[in-house]
C-alpha atoms as a PDB file:
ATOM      1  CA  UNK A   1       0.000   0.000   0.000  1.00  0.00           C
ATOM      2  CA  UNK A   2       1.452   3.358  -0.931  1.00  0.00           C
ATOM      3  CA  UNK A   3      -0.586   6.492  -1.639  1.00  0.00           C
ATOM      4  CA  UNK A   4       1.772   7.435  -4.585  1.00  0.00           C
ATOM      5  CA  UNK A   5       0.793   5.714  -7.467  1.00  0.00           C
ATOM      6  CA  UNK A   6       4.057   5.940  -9.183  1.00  0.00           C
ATOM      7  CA  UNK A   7       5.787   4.641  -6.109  1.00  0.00           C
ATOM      8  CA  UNK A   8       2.791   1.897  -5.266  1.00  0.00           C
ATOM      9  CA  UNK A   9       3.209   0.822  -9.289  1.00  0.00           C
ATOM     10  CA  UNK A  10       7.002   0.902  -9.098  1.00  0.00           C
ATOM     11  CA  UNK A  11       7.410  -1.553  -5.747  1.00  0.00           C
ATOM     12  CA  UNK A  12       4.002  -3.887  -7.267  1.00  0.00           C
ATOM     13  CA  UNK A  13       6.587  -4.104 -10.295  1.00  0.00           C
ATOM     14  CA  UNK A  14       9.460  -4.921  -8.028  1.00  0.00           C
ATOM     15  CA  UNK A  15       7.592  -7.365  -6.087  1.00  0.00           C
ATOM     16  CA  UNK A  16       6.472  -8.915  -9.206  1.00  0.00           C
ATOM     17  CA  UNK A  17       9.636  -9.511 -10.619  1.00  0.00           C
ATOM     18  CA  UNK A  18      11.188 -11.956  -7.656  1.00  0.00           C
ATOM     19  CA  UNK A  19       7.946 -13.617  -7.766  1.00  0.00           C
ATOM     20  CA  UNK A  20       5.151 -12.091  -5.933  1.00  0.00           C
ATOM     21  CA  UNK A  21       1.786 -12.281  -6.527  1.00  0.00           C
ATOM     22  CA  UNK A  22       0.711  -8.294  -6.049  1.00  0.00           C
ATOM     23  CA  UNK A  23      -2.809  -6.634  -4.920  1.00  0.00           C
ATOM     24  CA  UNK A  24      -2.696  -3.098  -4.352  1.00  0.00           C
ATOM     25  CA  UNK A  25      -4.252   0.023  -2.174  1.00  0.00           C
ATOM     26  CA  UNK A  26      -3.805   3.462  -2.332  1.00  0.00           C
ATOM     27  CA  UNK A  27      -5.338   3.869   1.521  1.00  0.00           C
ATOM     28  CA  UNK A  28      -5.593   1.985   4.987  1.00  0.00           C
ATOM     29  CA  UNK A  29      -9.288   1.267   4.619  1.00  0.00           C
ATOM     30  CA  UNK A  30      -8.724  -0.304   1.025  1.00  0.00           C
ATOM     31  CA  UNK A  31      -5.949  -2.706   2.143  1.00  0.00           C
ATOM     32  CA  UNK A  32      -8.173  -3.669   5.753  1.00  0.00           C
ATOM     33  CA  UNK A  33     -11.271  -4.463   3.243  1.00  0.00           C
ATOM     34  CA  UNK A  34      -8.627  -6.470   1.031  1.00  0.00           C
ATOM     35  CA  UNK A  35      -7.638  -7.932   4.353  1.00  0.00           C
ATOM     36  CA  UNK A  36     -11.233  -9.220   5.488  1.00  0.00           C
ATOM     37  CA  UNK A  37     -12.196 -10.412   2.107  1.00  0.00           C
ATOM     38  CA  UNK A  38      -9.210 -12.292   0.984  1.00  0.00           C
ATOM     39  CA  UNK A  39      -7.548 -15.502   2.916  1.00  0.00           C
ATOM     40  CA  UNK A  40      -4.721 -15.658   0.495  1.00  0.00           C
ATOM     41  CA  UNK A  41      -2.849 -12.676   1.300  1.00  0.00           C
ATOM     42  CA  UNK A  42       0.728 -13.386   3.216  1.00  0.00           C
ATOM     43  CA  UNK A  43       2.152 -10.083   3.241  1.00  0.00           C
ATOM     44  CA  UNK A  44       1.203  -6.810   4.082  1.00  0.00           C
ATOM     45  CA  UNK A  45       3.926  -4.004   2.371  1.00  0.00           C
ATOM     46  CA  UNK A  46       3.148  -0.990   3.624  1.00  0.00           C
ATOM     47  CA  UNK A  47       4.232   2.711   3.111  1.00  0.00           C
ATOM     48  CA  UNK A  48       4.648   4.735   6.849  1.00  0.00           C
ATOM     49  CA  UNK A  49       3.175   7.779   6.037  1.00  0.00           C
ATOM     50  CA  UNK A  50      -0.220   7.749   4.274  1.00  0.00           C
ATOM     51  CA  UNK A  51      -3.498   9.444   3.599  1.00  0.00           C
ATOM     52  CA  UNK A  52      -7.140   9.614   4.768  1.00  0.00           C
ATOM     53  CA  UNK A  53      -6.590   9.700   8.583  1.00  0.00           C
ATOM     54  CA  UNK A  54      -5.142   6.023   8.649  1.00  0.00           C
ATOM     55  CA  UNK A  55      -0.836   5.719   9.256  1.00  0.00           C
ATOM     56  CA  UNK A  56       0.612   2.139   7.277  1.00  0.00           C
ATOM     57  CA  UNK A  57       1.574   1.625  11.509  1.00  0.00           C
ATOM     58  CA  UNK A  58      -2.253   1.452  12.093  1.00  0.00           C
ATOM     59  CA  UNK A  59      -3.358  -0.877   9.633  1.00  0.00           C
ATOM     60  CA  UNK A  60      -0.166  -2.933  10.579  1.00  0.00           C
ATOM     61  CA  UNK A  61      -1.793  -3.083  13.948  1.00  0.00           C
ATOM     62  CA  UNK A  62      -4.987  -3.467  12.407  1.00  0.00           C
ATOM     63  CA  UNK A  63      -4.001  -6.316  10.312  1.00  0.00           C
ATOM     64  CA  UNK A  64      -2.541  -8.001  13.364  1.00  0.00           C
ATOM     65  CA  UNK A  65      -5.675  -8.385  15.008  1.00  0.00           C
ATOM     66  CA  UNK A  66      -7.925  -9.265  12.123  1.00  0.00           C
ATOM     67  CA  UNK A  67      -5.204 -11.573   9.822  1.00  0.00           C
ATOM     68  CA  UNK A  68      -2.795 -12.414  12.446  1.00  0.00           C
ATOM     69  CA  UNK A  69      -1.259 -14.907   9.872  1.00  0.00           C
ATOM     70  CA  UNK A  70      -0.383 -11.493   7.775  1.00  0.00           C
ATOM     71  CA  UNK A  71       3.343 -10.347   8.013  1.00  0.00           C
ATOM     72  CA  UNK A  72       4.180  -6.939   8.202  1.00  0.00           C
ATOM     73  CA  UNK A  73       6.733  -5.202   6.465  1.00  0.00           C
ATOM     74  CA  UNK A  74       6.520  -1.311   6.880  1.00  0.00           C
ATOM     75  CA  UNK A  75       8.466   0.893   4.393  1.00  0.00           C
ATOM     76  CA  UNK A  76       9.455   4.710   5.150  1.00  0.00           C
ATOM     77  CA  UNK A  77      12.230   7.427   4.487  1.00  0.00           C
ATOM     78  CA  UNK A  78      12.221   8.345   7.862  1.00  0.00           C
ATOM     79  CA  UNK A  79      14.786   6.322  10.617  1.00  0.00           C
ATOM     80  CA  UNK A  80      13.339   3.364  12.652  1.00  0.00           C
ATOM     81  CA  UNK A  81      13.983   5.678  16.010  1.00  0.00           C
ATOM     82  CA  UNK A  82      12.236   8.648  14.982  1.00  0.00           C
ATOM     83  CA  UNK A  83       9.317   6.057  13.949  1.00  0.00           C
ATOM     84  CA  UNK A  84       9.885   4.397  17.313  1.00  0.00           C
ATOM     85  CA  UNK A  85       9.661   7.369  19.332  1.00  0.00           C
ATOM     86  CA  UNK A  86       6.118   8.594  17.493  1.00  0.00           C
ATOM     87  CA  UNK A  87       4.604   4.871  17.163  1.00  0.00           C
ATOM     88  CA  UNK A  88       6.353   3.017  20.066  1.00  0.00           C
ATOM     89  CA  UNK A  89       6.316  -0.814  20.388  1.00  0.00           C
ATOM     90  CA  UNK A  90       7.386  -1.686  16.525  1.00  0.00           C
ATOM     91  CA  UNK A  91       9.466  -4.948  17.292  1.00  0.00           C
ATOM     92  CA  UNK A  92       6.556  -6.911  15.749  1.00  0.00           C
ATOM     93  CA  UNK A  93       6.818  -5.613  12.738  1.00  0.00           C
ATOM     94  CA  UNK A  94       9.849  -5.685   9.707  1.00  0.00           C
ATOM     95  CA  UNK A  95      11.177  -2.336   8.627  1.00  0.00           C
ATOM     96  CA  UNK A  96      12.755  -1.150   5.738  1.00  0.00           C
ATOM     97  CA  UNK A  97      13.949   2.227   4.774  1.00  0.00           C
ATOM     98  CA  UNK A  98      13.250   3.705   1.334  1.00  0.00           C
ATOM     99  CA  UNK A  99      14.495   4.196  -1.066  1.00  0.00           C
ATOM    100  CA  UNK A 100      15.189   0.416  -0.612  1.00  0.00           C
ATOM    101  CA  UNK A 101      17.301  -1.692  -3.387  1.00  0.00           C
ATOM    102  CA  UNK A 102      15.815  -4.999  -4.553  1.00  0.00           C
ATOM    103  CA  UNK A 103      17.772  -7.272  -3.142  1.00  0.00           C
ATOM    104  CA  UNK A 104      17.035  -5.632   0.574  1.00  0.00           C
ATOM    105  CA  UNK A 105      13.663  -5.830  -0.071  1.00  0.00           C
ATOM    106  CA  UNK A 106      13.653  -9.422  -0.976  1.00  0.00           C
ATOM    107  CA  UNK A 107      15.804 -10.604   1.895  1.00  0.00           C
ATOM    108  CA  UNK A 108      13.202  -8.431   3.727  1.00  0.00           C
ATOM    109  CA  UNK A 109      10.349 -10.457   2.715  1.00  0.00           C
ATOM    110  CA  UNK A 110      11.994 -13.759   2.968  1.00  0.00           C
ATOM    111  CA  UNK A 111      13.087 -13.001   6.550  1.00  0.00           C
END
């Protein structure tokens, strides 16, 4: 989920590319209505900072209670501890920082 299209369609092709089957959302309620009607969804990639009142850290939290089976990976330009000292408790959840290469997003989401 990213709310810039460019981005959301660049990291969809990205994820595509080492294998991934991709669904996309340009907003926290999309993705948690993705979330309650699919069972086939693994991951959850998610951009930080997003629109429409909803943060990619509250639909990770979301997702955790309603698809507990769903891992997280959260995505964001700014550092882990600034993140850490908005959000708090993010241990549960994988980080990565953009702009991210490839091969650190893979690892990422074979991890």
């Amino acid at each position: 989920m990213d709310d810039e299209p460019d981005v959301m369609d660049a990291a969809a092709e990205l994820l595509r590319s080492i294998g991934y089957a991709v669904i996309t959302a340009s907003n926290g309620p999309d993705a948690l209505e993705l979330l309650r009607r699919r069972n086939d969804i693994d991951i959850l990639f998610t951009d930080v900072v997003m629109p429409q009142g909803m943060s990619g850290i509250e639909l990770a939290r979301l997702t955790s209670e309603i698809a507990p089976g769903v891992k997280v990976v959260l995505a964001s330009g700014y550092p882990l501890p600034a993140l850490k000292s908005d959000f708090h408790d993010l241990d549960q959840f994988a980080f990565i920082n953009k702009p991210y290469r490839l091969a650190d997003l893979a690892r990422k989401l074979r991890a």
